[in-house]
C-alpha atoms as a PDB file:
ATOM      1  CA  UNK A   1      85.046  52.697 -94.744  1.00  0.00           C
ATOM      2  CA  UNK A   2      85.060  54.836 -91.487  1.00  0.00           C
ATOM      3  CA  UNK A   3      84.136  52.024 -89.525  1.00  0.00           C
ATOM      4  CA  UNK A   4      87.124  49.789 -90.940  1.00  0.00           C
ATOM      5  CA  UNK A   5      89.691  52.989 -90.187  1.00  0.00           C
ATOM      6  CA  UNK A   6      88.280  52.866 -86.835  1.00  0.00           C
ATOM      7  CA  UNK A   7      88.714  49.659 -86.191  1.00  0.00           C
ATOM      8  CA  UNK A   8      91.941  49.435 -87.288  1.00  0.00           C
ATOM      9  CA  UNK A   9      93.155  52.289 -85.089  1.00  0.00           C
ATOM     10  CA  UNK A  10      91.609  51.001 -82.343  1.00  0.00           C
ATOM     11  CA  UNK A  11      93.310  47.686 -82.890  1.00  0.00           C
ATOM     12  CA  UNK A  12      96.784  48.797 -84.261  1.00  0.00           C
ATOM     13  CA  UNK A  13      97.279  52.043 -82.364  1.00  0.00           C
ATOM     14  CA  UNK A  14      97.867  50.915 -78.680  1.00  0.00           C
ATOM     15  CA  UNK A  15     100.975  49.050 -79.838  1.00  0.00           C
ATOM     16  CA  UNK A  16     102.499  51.414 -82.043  1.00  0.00           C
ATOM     17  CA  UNK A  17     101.802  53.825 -79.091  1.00  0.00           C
ATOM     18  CA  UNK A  18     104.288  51.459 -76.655  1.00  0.00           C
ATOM     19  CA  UNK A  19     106.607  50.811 -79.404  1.00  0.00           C
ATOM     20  CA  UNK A  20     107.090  53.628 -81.466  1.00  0.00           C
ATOM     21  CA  UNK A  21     108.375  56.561 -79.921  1.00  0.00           C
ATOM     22  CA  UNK A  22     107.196  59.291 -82.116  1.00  0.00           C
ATOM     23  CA  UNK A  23     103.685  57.913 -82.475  1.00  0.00           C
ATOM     24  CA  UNK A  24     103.823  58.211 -78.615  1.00  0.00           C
ATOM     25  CA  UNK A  25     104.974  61.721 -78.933  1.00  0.00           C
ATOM     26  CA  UNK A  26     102.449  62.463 -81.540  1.00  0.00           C
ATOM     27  CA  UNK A  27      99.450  61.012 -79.555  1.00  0.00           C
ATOM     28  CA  UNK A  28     100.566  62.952 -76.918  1.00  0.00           C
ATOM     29  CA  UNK A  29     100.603  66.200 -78.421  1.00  0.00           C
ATOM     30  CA  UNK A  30      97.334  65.401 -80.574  1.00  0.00           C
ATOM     31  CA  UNK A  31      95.970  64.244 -76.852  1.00  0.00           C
ATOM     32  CA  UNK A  32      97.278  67.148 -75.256  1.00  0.00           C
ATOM     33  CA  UNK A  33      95.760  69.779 -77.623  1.00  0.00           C
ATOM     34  CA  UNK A  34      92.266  68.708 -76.893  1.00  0.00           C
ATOM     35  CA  UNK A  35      92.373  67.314 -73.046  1.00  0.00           C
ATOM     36  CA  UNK A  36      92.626  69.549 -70.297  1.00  0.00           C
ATOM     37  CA  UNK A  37      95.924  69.147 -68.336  1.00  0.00           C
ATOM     38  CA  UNK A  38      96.392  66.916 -64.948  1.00  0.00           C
ATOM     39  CA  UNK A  39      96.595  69.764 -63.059  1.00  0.00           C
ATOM     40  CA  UNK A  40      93.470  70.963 -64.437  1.00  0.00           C
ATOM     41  CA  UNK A  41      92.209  68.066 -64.409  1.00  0.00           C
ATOM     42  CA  UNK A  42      92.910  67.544 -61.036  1.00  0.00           C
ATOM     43  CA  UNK A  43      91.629  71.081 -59.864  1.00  0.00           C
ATOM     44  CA  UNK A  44      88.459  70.416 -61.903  1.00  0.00           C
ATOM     45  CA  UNK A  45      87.995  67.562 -59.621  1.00  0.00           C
ATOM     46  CA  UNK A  46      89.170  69.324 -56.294  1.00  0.00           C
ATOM     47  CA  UNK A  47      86.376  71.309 -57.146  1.00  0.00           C
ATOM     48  CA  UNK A  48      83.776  68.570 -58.429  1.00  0.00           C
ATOM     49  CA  UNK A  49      84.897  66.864 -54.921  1.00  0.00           C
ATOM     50  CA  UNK A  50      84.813  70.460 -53.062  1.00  0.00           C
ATOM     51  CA  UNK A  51      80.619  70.187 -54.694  1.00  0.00           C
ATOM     52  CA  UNK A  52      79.545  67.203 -53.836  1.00  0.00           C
ATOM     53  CA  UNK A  53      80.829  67.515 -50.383  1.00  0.00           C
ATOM     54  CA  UNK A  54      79.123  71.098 -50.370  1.00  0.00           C
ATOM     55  CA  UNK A  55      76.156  69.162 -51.507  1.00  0.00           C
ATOM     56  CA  UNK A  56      75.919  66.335 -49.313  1.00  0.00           C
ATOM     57  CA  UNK A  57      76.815  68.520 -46.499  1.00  0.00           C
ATOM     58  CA  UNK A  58      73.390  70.471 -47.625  1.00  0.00           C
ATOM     59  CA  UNK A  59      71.690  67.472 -47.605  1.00  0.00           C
ATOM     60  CA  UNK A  60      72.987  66.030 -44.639  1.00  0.00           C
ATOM     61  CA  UNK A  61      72.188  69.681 -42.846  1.00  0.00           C
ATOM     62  CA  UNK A  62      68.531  69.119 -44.640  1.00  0.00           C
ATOM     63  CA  UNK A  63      68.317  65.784 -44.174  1.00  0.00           C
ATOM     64  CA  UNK A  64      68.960  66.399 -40.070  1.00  0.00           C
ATOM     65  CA  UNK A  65      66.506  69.376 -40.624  1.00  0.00           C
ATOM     66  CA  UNK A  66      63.432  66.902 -42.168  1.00  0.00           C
ATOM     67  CA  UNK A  67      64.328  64.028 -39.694  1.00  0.00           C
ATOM     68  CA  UNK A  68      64.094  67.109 -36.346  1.00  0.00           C
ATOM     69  CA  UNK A  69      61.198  68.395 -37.980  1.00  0.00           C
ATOM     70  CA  UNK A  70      59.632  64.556 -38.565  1.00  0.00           C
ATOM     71  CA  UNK A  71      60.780  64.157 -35.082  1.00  0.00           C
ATOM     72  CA  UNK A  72      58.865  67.075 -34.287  1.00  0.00           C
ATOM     73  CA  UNK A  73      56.080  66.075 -36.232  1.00  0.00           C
ATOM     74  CA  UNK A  74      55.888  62.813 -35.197  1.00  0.00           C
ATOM     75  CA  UNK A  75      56.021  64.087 -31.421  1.00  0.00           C
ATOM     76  CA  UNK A  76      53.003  66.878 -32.040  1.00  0.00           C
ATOM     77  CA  UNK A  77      51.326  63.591 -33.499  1.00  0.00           C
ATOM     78  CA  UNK A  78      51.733  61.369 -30.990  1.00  0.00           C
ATOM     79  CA  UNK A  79      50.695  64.629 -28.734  1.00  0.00           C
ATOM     80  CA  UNK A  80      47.808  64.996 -30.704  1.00  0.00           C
ATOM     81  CA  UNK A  81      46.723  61.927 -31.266  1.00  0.00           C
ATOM     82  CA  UNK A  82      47.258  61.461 -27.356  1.00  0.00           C
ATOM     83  CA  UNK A  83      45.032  64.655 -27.064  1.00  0.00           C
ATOM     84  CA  UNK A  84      42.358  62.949 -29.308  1.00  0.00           C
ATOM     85  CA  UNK A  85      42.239  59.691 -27.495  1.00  0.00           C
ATOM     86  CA  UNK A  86      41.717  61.748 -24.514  1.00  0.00           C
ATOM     87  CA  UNK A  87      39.158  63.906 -26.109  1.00  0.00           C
ATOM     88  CA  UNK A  88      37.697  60.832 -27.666  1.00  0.00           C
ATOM     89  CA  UNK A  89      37.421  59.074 -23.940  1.00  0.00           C
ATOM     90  CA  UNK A  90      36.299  62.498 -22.330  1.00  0.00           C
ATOM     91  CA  UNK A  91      33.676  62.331 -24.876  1.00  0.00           C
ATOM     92  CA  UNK A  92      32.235  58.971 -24.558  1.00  0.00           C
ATOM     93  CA  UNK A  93      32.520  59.268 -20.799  1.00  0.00           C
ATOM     94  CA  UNK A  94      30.292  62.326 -21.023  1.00  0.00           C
ATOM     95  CA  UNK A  95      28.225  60.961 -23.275  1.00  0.00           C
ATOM     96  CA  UNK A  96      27.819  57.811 -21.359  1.00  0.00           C
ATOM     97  CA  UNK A  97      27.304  60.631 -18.470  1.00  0.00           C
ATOM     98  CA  UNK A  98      24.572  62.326 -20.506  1.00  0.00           C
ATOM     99  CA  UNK A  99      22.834  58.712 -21.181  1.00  0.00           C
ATOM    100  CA  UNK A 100      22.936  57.830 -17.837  1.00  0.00           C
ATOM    101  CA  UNK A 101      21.104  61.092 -17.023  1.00  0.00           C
ATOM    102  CA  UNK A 102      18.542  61.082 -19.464  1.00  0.00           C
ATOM    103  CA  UNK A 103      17.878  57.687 -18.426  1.00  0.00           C
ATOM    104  CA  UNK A 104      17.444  58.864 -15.203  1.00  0.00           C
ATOM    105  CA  UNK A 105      15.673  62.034 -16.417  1.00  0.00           C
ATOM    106  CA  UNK A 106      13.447  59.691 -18.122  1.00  0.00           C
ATOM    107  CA  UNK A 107      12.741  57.828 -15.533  1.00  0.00           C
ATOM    108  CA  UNK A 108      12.115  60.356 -13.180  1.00  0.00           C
ATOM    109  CA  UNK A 109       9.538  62.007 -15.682  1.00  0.00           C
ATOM    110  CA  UNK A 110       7.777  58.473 -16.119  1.00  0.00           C
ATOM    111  CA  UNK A 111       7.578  58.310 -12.381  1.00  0.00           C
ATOM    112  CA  UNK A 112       7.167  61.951 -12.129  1.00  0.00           C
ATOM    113  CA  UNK A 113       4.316  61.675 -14.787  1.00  0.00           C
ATOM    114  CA  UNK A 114       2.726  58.318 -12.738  1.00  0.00           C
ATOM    115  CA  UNK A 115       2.289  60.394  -9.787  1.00  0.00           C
ATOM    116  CA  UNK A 116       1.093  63.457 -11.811  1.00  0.00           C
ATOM    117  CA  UNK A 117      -1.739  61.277 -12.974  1.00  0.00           C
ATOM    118  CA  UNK A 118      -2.116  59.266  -8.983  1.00  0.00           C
ATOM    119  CA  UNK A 119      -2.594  62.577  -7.716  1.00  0.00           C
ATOM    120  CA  UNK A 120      -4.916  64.209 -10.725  1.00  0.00           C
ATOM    121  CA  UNK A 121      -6.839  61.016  -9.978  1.00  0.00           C
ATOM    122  CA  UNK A 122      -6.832  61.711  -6.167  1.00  0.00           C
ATOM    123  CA  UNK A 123      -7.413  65.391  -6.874  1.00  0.00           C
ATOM    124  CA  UNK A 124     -10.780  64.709  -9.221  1.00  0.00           C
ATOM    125  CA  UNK A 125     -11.449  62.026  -6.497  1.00  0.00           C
ATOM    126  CA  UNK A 126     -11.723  64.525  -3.437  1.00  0.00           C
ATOM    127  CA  UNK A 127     -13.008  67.385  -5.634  1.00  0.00           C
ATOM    128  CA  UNK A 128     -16.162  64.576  -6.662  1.00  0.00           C
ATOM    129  CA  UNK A 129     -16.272  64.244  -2.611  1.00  0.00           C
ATOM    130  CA  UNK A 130     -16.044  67.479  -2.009  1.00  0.00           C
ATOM    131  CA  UNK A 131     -18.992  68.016  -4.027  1.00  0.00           C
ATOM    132  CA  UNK A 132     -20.720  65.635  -2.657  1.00  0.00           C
ATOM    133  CA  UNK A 133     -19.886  66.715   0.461  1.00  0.00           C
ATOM    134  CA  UNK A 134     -20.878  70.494  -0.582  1.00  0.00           C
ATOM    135  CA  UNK A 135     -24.162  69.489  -1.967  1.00  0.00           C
ATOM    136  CA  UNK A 136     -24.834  67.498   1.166  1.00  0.00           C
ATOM    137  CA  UNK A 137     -23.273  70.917   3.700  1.00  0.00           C
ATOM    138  CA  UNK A 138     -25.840  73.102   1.569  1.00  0.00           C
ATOM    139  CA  UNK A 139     -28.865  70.975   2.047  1.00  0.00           C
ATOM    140  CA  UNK A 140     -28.218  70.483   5.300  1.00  0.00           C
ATOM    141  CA  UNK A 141     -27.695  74.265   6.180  1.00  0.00           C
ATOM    142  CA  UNK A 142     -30.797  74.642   4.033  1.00  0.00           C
ATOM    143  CA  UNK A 143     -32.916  72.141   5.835  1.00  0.00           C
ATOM    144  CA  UNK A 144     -31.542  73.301   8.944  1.00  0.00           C
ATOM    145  CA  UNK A 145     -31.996  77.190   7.932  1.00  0.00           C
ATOM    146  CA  UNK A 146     -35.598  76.268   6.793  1.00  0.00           C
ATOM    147  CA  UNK A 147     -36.103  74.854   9.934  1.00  0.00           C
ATOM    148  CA  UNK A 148     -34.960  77.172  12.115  1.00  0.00           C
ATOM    149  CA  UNK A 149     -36.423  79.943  10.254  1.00  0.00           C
ATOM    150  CA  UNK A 150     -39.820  78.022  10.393  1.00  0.00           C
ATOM    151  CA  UNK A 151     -39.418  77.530  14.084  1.00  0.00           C
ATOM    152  CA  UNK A 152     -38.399  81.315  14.686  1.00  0.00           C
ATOM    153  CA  UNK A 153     -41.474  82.353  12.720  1.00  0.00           C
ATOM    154  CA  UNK A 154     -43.857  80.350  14.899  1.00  0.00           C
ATOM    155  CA  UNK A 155     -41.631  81.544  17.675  1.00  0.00           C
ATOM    156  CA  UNK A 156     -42.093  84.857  16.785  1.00  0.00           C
ATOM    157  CA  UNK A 157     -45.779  83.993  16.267  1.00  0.00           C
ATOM    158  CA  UNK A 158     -46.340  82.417  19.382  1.00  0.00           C
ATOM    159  CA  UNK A 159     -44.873  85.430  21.621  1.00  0.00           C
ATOM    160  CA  UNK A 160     -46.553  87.837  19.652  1.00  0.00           C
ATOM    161  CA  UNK A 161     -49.701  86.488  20.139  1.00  0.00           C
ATOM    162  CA  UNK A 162     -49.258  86.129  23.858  1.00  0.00           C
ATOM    163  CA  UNK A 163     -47.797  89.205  24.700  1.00  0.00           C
ATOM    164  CA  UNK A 164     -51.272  90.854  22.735  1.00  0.00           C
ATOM    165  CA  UNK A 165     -54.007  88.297  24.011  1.00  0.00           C
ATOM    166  CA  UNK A 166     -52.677  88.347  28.042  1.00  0.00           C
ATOM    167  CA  UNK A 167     -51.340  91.578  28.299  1.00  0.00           C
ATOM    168  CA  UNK A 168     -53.653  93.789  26.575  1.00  0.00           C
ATOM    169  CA  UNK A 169     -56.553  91.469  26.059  1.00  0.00           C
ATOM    170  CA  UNK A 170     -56.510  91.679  22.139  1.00  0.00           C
ATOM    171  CA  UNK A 171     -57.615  88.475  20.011  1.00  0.00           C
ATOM    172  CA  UNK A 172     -54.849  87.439  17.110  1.00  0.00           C
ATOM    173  CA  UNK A 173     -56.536  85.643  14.740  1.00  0.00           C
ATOM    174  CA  UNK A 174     -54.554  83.246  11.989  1.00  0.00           C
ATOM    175  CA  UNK A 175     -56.595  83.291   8.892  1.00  0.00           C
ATOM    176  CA  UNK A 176     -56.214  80.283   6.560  1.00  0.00           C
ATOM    177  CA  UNK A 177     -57.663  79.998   3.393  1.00  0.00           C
ATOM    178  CA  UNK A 178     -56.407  78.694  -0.651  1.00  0.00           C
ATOM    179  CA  UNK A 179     -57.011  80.887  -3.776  1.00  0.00           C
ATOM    180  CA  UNK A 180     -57.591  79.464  -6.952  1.00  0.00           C
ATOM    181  CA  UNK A 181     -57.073  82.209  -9.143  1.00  0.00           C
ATOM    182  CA  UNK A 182     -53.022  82.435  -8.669  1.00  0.00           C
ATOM    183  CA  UNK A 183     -54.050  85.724  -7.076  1.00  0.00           C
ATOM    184  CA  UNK A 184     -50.734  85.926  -4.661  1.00  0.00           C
ATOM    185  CA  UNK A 185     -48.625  83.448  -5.821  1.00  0.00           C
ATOM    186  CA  UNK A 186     -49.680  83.481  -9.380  1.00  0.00           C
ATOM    187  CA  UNK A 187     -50.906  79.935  -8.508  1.00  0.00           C
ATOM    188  CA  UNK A 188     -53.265  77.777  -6.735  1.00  0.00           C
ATOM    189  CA  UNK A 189     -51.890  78.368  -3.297  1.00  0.00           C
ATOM    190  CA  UNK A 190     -52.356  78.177   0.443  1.00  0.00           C
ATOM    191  CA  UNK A 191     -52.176  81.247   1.965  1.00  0.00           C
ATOM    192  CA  UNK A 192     -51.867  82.189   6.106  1.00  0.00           C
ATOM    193  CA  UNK A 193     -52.045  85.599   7.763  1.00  0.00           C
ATOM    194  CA  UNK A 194     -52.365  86.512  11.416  1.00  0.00           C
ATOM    195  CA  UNK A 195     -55.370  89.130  12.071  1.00  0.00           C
ATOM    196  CA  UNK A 196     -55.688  91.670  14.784  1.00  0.00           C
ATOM    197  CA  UNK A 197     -58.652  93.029  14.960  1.00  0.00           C
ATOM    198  CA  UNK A 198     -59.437  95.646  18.045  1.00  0.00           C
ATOM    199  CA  UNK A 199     -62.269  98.447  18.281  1.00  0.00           C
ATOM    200  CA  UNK A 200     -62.502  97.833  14.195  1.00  0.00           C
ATOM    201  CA  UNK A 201     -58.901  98.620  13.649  1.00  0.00           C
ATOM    202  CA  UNK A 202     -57.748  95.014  11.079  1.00  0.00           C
ATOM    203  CA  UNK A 203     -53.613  95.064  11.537  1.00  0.00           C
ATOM    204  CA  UNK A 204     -52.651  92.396   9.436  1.00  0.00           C
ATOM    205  CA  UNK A 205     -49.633  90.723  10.704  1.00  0.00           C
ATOM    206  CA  UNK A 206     -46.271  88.934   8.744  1.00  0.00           C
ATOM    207  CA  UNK A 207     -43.649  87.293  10.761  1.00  0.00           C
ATOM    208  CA  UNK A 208     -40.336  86.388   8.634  1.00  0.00           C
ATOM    209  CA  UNK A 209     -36.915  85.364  10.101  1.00  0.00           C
ATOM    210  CA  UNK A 210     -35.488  87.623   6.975  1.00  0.00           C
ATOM    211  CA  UNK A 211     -37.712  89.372   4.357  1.00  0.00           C
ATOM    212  CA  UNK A 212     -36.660  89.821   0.810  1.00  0.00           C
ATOM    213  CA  UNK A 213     -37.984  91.804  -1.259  1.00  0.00           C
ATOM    214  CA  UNK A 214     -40.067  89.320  -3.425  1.00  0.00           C
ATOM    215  CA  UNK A 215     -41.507  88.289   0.530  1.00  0.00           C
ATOM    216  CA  UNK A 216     -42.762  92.446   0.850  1.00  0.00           C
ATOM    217  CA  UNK A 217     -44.451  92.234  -2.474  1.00  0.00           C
ATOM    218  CA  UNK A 218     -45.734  88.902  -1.746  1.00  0.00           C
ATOM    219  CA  UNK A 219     -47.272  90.366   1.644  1.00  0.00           C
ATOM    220  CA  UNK A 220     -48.793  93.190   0.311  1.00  0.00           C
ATOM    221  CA  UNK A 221     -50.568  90.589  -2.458  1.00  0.00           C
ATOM    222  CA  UNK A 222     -51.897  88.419   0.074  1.00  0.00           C
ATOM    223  CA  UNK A 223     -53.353  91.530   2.344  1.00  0.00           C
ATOM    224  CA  UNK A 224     -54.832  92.822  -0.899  1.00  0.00           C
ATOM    225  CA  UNK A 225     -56.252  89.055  -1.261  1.00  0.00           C
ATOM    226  CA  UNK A 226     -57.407  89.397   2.023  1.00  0.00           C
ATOM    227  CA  UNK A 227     -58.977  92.554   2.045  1.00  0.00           C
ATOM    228  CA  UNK A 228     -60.963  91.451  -0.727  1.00  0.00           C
ATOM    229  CA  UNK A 229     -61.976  87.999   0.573  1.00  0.00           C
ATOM    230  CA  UNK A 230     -63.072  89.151   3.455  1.00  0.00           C
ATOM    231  CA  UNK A 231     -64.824  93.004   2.243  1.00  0.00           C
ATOM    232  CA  UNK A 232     -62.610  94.668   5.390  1.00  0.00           C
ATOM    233  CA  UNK A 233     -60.617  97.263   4.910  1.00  0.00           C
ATOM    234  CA  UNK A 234     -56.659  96.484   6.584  1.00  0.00           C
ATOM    235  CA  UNK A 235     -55.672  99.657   8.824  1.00  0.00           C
ATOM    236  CA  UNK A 236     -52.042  98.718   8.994  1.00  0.00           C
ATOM    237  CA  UNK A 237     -49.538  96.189   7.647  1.00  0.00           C
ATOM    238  CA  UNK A 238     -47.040  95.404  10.203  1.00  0.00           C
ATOM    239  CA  UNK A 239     -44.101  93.289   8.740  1.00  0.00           C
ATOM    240  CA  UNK A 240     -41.757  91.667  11.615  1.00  0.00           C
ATOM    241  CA  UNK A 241     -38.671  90.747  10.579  1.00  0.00           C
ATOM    242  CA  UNK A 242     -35.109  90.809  11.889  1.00  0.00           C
ATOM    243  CA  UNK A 243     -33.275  91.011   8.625  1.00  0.00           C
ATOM    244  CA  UNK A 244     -34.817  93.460   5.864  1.00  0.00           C
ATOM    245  CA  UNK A 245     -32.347  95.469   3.530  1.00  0.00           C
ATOM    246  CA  UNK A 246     -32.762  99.387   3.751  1.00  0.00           C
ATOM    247  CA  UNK A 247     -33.647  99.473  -0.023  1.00  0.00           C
ATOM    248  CA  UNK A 248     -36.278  96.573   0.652  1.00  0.00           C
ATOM    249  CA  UNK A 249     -37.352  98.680   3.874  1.00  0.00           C
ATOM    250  CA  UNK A 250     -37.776 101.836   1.445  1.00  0.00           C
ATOM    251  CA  UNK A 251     -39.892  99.527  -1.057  1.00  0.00           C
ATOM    252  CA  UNK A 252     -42.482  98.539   2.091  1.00  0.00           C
ATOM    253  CA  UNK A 253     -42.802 102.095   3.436  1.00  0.00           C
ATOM    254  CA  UNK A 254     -44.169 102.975  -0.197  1.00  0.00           C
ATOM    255  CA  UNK A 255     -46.408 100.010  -0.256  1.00  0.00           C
ATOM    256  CA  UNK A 256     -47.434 101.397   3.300  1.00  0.00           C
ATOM    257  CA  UNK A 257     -45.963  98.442   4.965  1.00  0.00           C
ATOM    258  CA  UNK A 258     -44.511  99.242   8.885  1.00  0.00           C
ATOM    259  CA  UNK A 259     -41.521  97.026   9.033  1.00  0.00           C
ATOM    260  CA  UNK A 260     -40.105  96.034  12.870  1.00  0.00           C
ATOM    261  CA  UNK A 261     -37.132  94.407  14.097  1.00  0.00           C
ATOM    262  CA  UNK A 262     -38.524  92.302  16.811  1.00  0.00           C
ATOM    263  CA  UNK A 263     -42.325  91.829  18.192  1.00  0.00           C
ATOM    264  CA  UNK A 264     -41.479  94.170  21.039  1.00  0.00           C
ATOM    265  CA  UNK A 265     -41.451  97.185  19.136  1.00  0.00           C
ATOM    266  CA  UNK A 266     -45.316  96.598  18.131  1.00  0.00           C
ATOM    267  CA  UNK A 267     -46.251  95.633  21.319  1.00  0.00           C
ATOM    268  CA  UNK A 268     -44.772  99.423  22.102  1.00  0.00           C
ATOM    269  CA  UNK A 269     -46.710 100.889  19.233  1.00  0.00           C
ATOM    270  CA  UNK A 270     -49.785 100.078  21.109  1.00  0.00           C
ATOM    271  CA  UNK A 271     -50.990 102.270  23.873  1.00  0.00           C
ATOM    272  CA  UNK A 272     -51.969 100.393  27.397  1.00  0.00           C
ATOM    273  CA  UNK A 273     -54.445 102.734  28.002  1.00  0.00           C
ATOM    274  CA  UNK A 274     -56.703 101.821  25.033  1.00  0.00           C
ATOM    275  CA  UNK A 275     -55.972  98.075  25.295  1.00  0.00           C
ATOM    276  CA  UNK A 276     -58.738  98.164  28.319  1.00  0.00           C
ATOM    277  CA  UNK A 277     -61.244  99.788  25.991  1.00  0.00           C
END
């Protein structure tokens, strides 16, 4: 029923309106009661208008705002990312840098390491010659020392017994003989002393180009040896001998040993006036 009265106004009420003066009026008045009037109407939409220029005057302003601060943005970017490129580059040209240089370190150590092991090789090399060479020096020296202590002996030996036979006329006798019984050398062993025998005096006589202290025990054994082989009784022990150690020299005086640097000084010992006799 509403919807027909509806309809029917809608339909019949826009030509009564135009044709009918007092419908018009009415309308008007019934319009007029609940509408806001043109002047209201239009200062509601001076204001509305006043708004949304307000409002897109914001949004310009922030609009402008966000598009300098993209522009910012978009130039710190492009600043950064220009900063990362070149960070990025700067990196991979060091570390190309570093490779380089440990390849170079590396090589250096290989080579460094190669000659390490040339030269450890050279080193052990000389070191086994200078052994060699050592062990050859010391038996050398040692032949040569035996030698030339062997020859300063008999020199010793030899002027010794001159100076004594054609000087003073005494006889120097060198007495040879082996014991079995290990007596002096706590073995089977030759032994050889030189004898002076004058007016029944025995001085038994040991030359040594040095004397140790093993060499003053060992005379004293073989005079002992002596003494007994022979059933004479040895008046003196003369030990010549240019290098003896004071302690070793202390050793033969209480083993009543006479110790002398050279032959000279027992040629002195004995008086010229009894050589005659």
């Amino acid at each position: 029923m509403k919807e027909d009265i509806r309809e029917l106004i809608q339909r019949e009420l826009p030509e009564l309106v135009m044709k009918d003066p007092q419908i018009r009026d009415w309308v008007w008045h019934l319009i007029h009661d609940y509408a806001p009037s043109r002047a209201e109407t239009e200062s509601r939409f001076e204001q509305m208008l006043a708004e949304i220029r307000a409002m897109r005057e914001e949004s310009e302003r922030k609009w402008e705002e966000n598009l300098r601060k993209w522009e910012e943005n978009e130039r710190r970017w492009e600043e950064n990312s220009r900063r990362l490129d070149a960070m990025i580059e700067e990196s991979k040209r060091k570390w190309e840098e570093n490779e380089r240089k440990w390849e170079e370190n590396l090589r250096k150590w290989e080579e460094n390491e190669r000659r390490w092991e040339e030269n450890q090789k050279a080193i052990r090399e000389l070191f086994k010659q200078t052994s060699q060479l050592e062990r050859t020096m010391i038996q050398t020296i040692g032949a040569l020392g035996a030698r030339w202590g062997i020859a300063t002996e008999a020199s010793f030996r030899n002027a010794l017994k001159a100076i004594l036979e054609e000087s003073f006329g005494i006889k120097v006798e060198q007495v040879e003989y082996r014991t079995e019984s290990g007596e002096v050398y706590d073995r089977p062993e030759q032994v050889e002393l030189d004898v002076i025998i004058r007016n029944g005096e025995v001085l038994v006589c040991e030359i040594k180009s040095a004397a140790s202290r093993a060499d003053i025990y060992t005379f004293n054994r073989k005079v002992q040896s002596y003494e007994k082989r022979s059933q004479r009784k040895v008046n003196r022990k003369l030990l010549i001998s240019p290098m003896v150690l004071a302690r070793d020299k202390e050793l033969a005086q209480e083993l009543g040993i006479e110790v002398y640097s050279y032959a000279g000084e027992v040629v002195l010992q004995i008086d010229p006036r009894r050589a005659s006799q």
